[in-house]
C-alpha atoms as a PDB file:
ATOM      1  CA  UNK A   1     101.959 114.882  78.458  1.00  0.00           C
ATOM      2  CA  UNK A   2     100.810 112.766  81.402  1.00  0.00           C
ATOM      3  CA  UNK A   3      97.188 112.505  82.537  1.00  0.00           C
ATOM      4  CA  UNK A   4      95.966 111.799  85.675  1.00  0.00           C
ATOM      5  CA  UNK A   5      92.428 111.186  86.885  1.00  0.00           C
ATOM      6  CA  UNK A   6      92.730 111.476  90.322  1.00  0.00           C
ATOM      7  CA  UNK A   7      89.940 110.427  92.314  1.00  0.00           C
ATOM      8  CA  UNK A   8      86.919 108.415  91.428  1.00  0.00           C
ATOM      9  CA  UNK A   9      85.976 107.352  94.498  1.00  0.00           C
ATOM     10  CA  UNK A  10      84.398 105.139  93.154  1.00  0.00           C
ATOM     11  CA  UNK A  11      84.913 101.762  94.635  1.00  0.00           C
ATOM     12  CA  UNK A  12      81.964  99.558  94.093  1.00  0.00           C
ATOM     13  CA  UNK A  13      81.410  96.268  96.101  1.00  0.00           C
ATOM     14  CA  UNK A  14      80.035  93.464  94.758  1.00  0.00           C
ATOM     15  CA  UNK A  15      78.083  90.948  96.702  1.00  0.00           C
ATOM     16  CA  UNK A  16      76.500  87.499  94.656  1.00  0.00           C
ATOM     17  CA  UNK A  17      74.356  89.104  92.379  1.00  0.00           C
ATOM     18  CA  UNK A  18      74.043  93.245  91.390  1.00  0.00           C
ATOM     19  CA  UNK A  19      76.070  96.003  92.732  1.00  0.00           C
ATOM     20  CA  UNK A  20      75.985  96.157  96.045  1.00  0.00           C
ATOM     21  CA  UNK A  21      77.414  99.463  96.404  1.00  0.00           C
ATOM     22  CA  UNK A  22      77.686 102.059  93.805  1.00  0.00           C
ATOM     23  CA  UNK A  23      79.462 104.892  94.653  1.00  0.00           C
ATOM     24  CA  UNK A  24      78.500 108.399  92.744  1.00  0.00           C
ATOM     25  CA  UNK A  25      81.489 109.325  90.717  1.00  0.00           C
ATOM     26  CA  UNK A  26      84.487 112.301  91.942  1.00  0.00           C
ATOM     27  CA  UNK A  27      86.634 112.864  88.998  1.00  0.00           C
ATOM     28  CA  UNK A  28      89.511 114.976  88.614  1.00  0.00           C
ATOM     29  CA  UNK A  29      91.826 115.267  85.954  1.00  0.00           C
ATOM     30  CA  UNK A  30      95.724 117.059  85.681  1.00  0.00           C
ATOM     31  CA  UNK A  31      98.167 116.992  83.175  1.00  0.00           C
ATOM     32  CA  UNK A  32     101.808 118.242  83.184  1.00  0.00           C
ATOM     33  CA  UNK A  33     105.177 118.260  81.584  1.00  0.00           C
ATOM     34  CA  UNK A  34     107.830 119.419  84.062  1.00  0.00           C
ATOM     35  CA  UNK A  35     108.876 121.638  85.888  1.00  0.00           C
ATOM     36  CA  UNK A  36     105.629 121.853  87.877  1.00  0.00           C
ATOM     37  CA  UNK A  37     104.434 125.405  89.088  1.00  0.00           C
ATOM     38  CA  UNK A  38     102.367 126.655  91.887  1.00  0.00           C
ATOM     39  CA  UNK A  39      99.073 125.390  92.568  1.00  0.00           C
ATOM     40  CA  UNK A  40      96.708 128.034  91.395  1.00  0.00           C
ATOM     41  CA  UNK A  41      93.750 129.115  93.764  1.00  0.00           C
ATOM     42  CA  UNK A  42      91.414 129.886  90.994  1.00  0.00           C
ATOM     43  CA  UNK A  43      88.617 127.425  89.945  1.00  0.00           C
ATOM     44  CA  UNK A  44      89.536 128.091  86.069  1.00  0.00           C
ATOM     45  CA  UNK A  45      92.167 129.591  84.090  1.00  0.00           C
ATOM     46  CA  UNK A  46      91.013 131.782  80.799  1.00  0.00           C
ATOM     47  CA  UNK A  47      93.618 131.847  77.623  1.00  0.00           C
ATOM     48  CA  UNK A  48      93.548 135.589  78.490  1.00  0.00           C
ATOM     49  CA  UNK A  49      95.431 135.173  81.642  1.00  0.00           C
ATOM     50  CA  UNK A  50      98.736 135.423  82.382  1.00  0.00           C
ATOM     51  CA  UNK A  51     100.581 131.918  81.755  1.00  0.00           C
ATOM     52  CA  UNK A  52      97.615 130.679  80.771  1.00  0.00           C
ATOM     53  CA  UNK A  53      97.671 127.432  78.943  1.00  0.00           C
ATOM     54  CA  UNK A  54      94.915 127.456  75.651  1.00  0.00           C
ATOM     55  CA  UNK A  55      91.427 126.414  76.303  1.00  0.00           C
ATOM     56  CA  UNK A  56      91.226 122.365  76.259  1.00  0.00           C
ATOM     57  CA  UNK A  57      88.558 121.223  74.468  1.00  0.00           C
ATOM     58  CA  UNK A  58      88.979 117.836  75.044  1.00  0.00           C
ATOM     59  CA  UNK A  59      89.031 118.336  78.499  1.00  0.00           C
ATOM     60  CA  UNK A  60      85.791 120.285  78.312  1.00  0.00           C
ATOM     61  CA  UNK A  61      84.466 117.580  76.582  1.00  0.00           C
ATOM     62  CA  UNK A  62      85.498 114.986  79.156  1.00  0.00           C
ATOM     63  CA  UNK A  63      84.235 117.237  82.097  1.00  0.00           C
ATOM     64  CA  UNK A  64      80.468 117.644  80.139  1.00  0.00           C
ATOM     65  CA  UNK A  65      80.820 113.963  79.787  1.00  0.00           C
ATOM     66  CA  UNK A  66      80.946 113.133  83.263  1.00  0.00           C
ATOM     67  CA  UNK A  67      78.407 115.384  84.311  1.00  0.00           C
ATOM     68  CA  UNK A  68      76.077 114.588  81.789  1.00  0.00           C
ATOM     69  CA  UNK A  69      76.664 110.322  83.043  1.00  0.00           C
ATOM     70  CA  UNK A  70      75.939 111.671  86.967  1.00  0.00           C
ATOM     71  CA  UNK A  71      79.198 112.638  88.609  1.00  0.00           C
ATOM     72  CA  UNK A  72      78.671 115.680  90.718  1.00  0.00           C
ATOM     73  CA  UNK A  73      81.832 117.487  90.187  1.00  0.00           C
ATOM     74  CA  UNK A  74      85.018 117.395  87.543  1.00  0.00           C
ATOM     75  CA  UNK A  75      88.264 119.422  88.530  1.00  0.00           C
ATOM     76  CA  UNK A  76      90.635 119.605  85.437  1.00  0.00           C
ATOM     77  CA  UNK A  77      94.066 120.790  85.639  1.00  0.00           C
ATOM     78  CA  UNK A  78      96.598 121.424  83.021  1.00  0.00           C
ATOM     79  CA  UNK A  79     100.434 122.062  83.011  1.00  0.00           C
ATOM     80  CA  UNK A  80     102.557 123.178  80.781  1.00  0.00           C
ATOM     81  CA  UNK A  81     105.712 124.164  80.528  1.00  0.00           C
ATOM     82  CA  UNK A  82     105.092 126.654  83.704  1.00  0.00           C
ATOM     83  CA  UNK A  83     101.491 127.843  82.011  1.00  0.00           C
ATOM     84  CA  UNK A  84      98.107 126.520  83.823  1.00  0.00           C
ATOM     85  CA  UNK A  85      94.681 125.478  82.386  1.00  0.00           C
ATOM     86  CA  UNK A  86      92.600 124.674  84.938  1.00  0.00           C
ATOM     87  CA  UNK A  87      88.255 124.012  85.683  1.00  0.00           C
ATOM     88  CA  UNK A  88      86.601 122.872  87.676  1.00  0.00           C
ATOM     89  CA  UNK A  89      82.723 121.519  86.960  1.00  0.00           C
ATOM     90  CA  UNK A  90      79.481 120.943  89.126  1.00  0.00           C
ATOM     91  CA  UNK A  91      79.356 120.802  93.083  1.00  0.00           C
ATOM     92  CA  UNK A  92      81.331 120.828  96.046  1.00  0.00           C
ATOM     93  CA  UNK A  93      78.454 119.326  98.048  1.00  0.00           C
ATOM     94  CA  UNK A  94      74.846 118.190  95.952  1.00  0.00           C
ATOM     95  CA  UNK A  95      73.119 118.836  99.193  1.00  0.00           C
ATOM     96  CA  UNK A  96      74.143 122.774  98.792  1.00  0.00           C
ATOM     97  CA  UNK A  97      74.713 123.372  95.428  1.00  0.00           C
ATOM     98  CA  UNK A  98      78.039 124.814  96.481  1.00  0.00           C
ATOM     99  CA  UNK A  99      80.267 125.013  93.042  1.00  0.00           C
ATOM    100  CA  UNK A 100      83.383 122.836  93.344  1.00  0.00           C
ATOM    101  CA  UNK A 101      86.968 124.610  93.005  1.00  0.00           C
ATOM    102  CA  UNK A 102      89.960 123.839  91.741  1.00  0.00           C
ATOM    103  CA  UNK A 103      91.281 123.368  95.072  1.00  0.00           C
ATOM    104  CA  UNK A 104      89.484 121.533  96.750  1.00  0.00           C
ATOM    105  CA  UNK A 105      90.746 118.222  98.086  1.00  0.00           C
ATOM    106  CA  UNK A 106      89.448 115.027  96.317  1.00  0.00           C
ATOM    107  CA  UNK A 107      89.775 111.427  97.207  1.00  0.00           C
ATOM    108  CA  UNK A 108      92.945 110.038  95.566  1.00  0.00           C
ATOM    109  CA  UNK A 109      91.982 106.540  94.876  1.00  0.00           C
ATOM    110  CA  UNK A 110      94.303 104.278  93.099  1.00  0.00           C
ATOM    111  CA  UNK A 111      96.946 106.960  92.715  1.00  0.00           C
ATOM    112  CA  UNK A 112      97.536 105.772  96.756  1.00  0.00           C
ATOM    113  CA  UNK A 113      99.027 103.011  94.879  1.00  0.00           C
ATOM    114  CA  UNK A 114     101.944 105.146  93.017  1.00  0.00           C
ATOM    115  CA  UNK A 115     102.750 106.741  96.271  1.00  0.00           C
ATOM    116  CA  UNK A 116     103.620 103.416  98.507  1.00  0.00           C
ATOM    117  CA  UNK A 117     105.325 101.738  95.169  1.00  0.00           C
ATOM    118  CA  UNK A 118     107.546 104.688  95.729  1.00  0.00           C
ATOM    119  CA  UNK A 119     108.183 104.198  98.725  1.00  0.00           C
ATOM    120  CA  UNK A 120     109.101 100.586  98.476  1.00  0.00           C
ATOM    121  CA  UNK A 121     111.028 101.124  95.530  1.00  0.00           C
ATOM    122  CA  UNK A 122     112.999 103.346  97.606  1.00  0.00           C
ATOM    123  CA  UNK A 123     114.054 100.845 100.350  1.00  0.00           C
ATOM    124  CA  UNK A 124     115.329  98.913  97.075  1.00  0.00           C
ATOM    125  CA  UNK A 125     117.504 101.823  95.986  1.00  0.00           C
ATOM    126  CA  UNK A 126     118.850 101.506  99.698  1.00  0.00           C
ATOM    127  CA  UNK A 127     119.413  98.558  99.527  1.00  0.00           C
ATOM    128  CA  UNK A 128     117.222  96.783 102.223  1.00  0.00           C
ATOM    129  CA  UNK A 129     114.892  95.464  99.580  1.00  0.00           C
ATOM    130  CA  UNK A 130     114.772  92.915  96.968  1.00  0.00           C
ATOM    131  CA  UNK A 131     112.143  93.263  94.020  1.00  0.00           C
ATOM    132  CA  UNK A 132     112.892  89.156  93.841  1.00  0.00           C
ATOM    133  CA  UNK A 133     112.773  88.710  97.191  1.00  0.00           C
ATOM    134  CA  UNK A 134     109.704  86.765  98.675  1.00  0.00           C
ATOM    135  CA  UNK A 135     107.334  88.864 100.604  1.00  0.00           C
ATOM    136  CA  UNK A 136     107.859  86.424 103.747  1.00  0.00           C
ATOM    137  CA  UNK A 137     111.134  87.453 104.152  1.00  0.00           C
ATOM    138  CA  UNK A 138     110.302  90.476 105.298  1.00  0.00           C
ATOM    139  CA  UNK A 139     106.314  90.286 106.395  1.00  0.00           C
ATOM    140  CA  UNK A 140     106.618  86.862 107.712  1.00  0.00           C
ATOM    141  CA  UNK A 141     102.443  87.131 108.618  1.00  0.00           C
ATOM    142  CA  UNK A 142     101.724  87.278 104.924  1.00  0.00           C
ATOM    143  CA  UNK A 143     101.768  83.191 104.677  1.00  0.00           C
ATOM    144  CA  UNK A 144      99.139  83.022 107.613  1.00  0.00           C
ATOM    145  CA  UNK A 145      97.075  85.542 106.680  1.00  0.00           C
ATOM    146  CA  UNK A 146      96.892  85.145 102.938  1.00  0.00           C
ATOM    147  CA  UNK A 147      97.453  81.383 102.844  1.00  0.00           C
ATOM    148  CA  UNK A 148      99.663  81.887  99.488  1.00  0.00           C
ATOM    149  CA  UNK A 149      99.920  78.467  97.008  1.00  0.00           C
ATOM    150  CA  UNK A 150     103.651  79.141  96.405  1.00  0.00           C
ATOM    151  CA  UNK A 151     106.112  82.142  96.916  1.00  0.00           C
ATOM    152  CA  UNK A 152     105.174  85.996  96.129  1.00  0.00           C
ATOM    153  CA  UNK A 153     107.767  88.510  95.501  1.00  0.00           C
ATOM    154  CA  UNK A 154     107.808  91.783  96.129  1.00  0.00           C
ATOM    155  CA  UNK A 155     107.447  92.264  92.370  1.00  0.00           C
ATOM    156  CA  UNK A 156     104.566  90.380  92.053  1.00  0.00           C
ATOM    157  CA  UNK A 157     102.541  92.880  94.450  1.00  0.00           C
ATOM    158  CA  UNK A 158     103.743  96.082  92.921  1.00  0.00           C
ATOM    159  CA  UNK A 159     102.701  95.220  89.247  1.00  0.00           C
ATOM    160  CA  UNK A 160      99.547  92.757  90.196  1.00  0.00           C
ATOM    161  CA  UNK A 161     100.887  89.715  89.259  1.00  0.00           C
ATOM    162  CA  UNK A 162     100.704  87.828  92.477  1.00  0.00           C
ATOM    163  CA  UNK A 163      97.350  86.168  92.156  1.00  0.00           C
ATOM    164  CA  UNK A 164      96.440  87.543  95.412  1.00  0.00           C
ATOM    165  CA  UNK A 165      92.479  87.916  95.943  1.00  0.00           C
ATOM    166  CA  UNK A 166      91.141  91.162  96.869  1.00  0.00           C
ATOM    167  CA  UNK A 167      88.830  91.586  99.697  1.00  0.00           C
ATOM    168  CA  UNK A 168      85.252  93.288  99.152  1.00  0.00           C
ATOM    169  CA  UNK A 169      83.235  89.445  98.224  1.00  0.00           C
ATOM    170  CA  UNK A 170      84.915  88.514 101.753  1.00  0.00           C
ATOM    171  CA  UNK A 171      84.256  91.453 103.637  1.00  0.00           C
ATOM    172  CA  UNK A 172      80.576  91.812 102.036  1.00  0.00           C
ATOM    173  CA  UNK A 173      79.736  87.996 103.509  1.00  0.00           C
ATOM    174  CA  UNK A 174      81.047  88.988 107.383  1.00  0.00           C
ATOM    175  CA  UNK A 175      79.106  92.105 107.032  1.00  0.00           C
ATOM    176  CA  UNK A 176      76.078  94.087 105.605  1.00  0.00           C
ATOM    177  CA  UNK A 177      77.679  97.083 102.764  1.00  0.00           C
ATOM    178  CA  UNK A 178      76.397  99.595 105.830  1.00  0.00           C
ATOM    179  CA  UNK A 179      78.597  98.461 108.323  1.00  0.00           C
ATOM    180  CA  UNK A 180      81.086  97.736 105.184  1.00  0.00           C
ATOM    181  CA  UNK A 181      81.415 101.381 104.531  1.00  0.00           C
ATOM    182  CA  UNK A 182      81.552 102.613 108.285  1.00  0.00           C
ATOM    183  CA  UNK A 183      84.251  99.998 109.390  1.00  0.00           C
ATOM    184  CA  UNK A 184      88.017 100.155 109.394  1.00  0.00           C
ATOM    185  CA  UNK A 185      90.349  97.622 108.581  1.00  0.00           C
ATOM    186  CA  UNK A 186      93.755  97.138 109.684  1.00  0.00           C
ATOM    187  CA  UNK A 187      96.257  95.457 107.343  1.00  0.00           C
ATOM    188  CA  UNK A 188      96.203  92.242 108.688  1.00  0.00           C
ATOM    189  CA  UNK A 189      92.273  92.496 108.831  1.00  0.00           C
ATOM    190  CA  UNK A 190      92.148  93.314 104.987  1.00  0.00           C
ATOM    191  CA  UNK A 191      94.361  90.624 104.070  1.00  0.00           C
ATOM    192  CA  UNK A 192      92.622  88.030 106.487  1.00  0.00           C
ATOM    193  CA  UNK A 193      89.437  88.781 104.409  1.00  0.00           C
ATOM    194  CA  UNK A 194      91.476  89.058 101.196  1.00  0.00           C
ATOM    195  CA  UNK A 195      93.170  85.223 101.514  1.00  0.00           C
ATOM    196  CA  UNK A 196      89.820  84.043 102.354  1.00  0.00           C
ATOM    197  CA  UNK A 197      88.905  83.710  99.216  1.00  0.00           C
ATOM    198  CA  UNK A 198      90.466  81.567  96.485  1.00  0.00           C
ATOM    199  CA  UNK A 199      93.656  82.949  95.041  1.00  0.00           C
ATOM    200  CA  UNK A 200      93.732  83.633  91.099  1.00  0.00           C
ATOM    201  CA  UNK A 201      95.466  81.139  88.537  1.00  0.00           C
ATOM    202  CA  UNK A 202      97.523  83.109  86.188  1.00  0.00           C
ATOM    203  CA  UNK A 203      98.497  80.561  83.302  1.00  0.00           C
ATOM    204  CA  UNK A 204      96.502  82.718  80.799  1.00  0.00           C
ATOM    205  CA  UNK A 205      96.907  86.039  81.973  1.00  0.00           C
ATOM    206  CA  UNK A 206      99.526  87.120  84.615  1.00  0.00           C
ATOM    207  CA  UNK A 207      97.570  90.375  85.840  1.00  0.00           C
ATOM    208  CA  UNK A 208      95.138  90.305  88.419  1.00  0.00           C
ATOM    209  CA  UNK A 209      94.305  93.449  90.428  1.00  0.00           C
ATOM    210  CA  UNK A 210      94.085  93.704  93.728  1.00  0.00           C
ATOM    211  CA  UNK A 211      94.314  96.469  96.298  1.00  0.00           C
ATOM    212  CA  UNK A 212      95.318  93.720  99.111  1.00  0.00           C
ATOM    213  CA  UNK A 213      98.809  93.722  97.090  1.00  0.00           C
ATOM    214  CA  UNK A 214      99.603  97.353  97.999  1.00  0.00           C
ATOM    215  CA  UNK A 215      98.192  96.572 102.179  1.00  0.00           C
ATOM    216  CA  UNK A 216     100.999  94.307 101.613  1.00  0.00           C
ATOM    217  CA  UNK A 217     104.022  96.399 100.477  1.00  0.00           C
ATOM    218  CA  UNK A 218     102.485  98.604 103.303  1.00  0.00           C
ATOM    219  CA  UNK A 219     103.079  96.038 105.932  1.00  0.00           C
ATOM    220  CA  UNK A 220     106.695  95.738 104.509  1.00  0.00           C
ATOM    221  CA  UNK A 221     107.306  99.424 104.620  1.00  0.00           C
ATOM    222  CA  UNK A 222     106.324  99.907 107.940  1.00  0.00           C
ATOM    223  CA  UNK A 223     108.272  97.367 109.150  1.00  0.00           C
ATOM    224  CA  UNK A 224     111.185  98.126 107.327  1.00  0.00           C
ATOM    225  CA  UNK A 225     110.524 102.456 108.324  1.00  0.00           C
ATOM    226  CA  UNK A 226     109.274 101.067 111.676  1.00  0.00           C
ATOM    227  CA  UNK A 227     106.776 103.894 111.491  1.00  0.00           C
ATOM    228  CA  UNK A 228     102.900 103.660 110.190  1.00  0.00           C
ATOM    229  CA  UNK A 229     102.606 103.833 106.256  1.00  0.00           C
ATOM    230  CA  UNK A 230     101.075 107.543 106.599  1.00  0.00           C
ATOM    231  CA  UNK A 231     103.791 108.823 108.192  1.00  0.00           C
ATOM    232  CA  UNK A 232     106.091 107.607 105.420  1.00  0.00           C
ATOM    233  CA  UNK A 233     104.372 108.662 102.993  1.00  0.00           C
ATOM    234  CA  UNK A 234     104.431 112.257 104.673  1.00  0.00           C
ATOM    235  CA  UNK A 235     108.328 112.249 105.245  1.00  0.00           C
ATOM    236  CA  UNK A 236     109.241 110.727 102.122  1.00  0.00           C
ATOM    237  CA  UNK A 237     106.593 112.380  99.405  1.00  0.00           C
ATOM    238  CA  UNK A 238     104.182 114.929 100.809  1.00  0.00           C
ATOM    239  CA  UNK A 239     106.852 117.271 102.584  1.00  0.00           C
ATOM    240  CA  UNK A 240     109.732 116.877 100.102  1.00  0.00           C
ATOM    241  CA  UNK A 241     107.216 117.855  97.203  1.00  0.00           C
ATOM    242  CA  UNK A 242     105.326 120.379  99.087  1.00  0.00           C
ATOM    243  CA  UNK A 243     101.839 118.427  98.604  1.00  0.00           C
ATOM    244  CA  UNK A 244     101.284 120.331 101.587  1.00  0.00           C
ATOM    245  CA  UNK A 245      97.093 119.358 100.912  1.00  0.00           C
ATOM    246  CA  UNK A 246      98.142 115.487 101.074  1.00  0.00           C
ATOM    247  CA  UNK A 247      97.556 113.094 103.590  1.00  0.00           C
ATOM    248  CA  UNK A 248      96.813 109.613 104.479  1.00  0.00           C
ATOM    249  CA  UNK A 249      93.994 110.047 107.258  1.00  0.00           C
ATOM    250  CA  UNK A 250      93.505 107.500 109.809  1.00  0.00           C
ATOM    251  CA  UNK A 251      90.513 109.236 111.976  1.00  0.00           C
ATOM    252  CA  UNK A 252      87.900 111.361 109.779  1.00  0.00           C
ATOM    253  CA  UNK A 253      88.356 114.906 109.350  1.00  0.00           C
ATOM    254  CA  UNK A 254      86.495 117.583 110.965  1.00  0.00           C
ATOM    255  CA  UNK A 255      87.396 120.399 107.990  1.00  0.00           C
ATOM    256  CA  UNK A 256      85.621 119.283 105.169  1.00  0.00           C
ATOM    257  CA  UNK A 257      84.860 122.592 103.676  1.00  0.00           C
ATOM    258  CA  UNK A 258      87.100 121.901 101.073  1.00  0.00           C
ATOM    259  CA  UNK A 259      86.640 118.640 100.004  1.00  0.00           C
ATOM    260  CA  UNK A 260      84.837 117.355  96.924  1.00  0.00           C
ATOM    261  CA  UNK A 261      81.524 115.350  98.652  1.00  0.00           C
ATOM    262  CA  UNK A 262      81.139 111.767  97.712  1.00  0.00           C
ATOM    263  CA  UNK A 263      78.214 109.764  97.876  1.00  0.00           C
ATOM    264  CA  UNK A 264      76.909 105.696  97.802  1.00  0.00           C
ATOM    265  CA  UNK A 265      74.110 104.067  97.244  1.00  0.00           C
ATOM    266  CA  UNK A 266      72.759 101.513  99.300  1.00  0.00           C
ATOM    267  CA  UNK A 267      69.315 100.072  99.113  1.00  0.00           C
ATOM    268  CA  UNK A 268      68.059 103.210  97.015  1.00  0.00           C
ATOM    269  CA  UNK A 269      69.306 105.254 100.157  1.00  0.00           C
ATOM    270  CA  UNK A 270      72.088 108.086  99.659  1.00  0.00           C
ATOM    271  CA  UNK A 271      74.645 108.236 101.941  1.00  0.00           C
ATOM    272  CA  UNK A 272      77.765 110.856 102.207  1.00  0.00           C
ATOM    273  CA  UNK A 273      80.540 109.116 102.100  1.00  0.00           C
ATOM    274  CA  UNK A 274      83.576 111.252 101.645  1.00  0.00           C
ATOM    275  CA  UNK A 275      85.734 109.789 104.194  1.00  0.00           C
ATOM    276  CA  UNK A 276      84.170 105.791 104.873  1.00  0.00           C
ATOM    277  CA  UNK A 277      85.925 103.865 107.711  1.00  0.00           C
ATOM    278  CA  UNK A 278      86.854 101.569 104.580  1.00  0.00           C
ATOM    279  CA  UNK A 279      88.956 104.056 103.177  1.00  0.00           C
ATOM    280  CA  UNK A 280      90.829 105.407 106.600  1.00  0.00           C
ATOM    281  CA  UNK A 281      94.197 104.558 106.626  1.00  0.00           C
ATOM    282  CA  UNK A 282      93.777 101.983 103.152  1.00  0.00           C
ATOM    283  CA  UNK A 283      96.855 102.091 101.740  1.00  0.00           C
ATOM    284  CA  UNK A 284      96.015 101.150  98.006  1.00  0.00           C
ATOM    285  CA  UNK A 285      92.889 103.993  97.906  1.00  0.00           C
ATOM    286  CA  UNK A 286      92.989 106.034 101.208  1.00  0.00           C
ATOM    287  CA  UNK A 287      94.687 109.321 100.612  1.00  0.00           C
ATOM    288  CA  UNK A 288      93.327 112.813 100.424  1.00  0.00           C
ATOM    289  CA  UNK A 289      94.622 115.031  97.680  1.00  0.00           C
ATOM    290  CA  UNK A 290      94.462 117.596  95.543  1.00  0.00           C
ATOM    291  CA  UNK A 291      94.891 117.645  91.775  1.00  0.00           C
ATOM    292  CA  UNK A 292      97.527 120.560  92.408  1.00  0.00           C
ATOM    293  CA  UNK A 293      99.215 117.834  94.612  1.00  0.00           C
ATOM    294  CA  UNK A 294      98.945 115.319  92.447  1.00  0.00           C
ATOM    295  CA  UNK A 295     100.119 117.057  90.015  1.00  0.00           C
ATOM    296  CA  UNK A 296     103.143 117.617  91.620  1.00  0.00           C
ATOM    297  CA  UNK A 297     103.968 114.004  92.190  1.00  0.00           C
ATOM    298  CA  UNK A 298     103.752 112.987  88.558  1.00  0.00           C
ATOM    299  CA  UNK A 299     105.527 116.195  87.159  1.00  0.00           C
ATOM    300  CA  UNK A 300     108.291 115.470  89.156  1.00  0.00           C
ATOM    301  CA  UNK A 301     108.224 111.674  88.781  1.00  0.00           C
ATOM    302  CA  UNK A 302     108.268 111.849  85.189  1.00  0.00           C
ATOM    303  CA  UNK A 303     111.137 113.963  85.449  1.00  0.00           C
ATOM    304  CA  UNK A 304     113.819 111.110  85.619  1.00  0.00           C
ATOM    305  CA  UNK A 305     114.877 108.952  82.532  1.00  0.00           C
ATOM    306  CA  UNK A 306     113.385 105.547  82.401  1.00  0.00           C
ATOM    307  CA  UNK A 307     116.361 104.322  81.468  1.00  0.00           C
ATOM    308  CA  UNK A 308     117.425 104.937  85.573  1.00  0.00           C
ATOM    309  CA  UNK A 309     114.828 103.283  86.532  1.00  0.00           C
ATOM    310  CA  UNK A 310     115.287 100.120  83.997  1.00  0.00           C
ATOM    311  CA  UNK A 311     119.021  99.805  85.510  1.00  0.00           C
ATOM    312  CA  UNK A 312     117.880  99.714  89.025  1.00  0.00           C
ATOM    313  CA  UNK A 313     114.678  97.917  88.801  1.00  0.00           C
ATOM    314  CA  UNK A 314     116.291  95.092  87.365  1.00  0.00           C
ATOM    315  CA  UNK A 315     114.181  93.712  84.737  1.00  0.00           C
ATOM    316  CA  UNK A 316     113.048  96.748  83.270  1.00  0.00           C
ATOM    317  CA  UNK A 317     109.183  95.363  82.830  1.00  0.00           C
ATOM    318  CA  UNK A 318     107.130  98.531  82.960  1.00  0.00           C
ATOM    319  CA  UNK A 319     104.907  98.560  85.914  1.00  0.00           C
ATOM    320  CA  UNK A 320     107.994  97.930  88.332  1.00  0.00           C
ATOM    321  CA  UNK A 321     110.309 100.655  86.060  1.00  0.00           C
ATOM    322  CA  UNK A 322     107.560 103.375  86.271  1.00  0.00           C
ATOM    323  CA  UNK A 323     107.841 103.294  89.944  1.00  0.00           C
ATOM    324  CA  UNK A 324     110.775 102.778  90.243  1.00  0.00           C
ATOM    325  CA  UNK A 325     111.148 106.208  87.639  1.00  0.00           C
ATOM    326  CA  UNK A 326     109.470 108.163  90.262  1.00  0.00           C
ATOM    327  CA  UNK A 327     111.728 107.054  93.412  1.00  0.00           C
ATOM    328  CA  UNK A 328     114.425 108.041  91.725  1.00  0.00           C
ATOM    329  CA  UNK A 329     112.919 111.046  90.667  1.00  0.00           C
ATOM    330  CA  UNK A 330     112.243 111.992  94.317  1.00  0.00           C
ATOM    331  CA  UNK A 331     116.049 112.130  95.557  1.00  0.00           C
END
């Protein structure tokens, strides 16, 4: 069984000495073995209903956990086999008191990430991609803007083993974490701030994370697709899979009835911040899901052997075979 805790949004910025920015924590959990089934409009699922999967206490516990450390809300979601246990925990909004659903949409966070290495790992299947390949081949701007001190492949970005620095100790010296969280950045604006700093030496350990890697791959998708990363994602993930509550926003939404509230903190001040210029558009954190959604994705990903994936990959290391797993899985 696969677990997925799908939104945080928690992204914390760090500037010189404490936390800058510390976000209040969205969590939302789903678990599957495939096929997937229908998202279910209730907020919980009893072991008396129909289809019903048995009470998780585990996931009770985990929910009460969260709660109990200050996260407002907890949506759990269970699948198996075609049978559903689902909860969801706390509030919608903290300003109301609103109780949170099941349904509602959540920020997706890293999970962003899965859903572009997808869709570069699909442009290899086709055969206009190397994994090996440098990334200047095909995002000749990456040298100028990231000021790498040797070649990084394609590889490199997808499993975080490029060295490439992220961007929030850059962007938090241009600007104050106000006009941080209120301003969006372009790709080449994230990575300008992202090679501004020094870039990581890997002789002891070959993993360094860093969400500039994935505005990367982004640039190379949308220059491969010739379209904007969102609209990839759409054509290639969302509509195919029916996440029908997925999408990569670029502008703020209007609706947010449905969506899980997020807040920061910023010089004792809270401030909503459920859809921050930062995040609009960010392809390693930026989409807007739904655990039913996500859910979807990694039931069906998980459907393919990872032996496919080893064979086409190449090297069969397991961050770029997971991926991989899931393009296939997609066809």
């Amino acid at each position: 069984m696969e677990a997925a805790r799908a939104s945080r949004a928690s992204r914390k910025y760090r500037a010189g000495s404490p936390v800058a920015i510390a976000l209040a924590l969205i969590l939302a959990a789903g678990a599957c073995t495939y096929p997937p089934t229908a998202e279910s409009a209730a907020s919980s699922s009893t072991p008396d209903s129909p289809g019903a999967v048995p009470e998780s206490s585990v996931a009770d516990f985990f929910a009460h956990e969260m709660l109990n450390r200050g996260a407002p809300a907890v949506v759990v979601q269970i699948k198996v086999r075609g049978r559903e246990w689902s909860r969801a925990y706390g509030s919608r909004d903290v300003e109301t008191g609103e109780p949170v659903a099941v349904t509602d949409r959540i920020q997706a966070g890293g999970i962003t990430q899965s859903m572009v290495a997808v869709s570069v790992l699909q442009l290899v299947q086709e055969g206009k991609l190397g994994l090996e390949d440098p990334v200047t081949k095909y995002f000749p701007e990456f040298e100028q803007l990231v000021h790498p001190p040797g070649p990084v492949t394609v590889r490199s970005l997808l499993n975080h083993s490029s060295g490439l620095p992220d961007a929030p100790a850059a962007i938090l010296k241009a600007m104050t974490p106000k006009q941080a969280i209120d301003t969006k950045f372009s790709i080449e604006e994230y990575l300008r701030m992202a090679g501004s700093a020094p870039w990581a030496r890997l002789n002891s350990s070959p993993f360094r994370y860093s969400d500039a890697n994935y505005f990367a791959l982004a640039a190379i998708v949308q220059k491969l697709r010739g379209r904007p990363i969102g609209d990839v994602l759409k054509s290639e993930i969302f509509v195919p899979l029916g996440m029908s509550h997925t999408v990569l926003p670029t502008e703020p939404g209007n609706d947010t009835n449905d969506m899980i509230q997020s807040y920061q903190f910023i010089d004792g001040e809270r401030i909503n911040a459920s859809q921050p210029g930062y995040l609009l558009g960010s392809p390693a954190e930026g989409v807007i899901s739904t655990v039913g959604d996500i859910n979807s994705l990694l039931c069906r990903a998980h459907a393919g052997p990872a032996t496919h994936g080893e064979r086409t990959a190449g090297h069969g290391d397991p961050v770029a075979r997971e991926p991989r797993t899931r393009a296939a899985a997609l066809e």
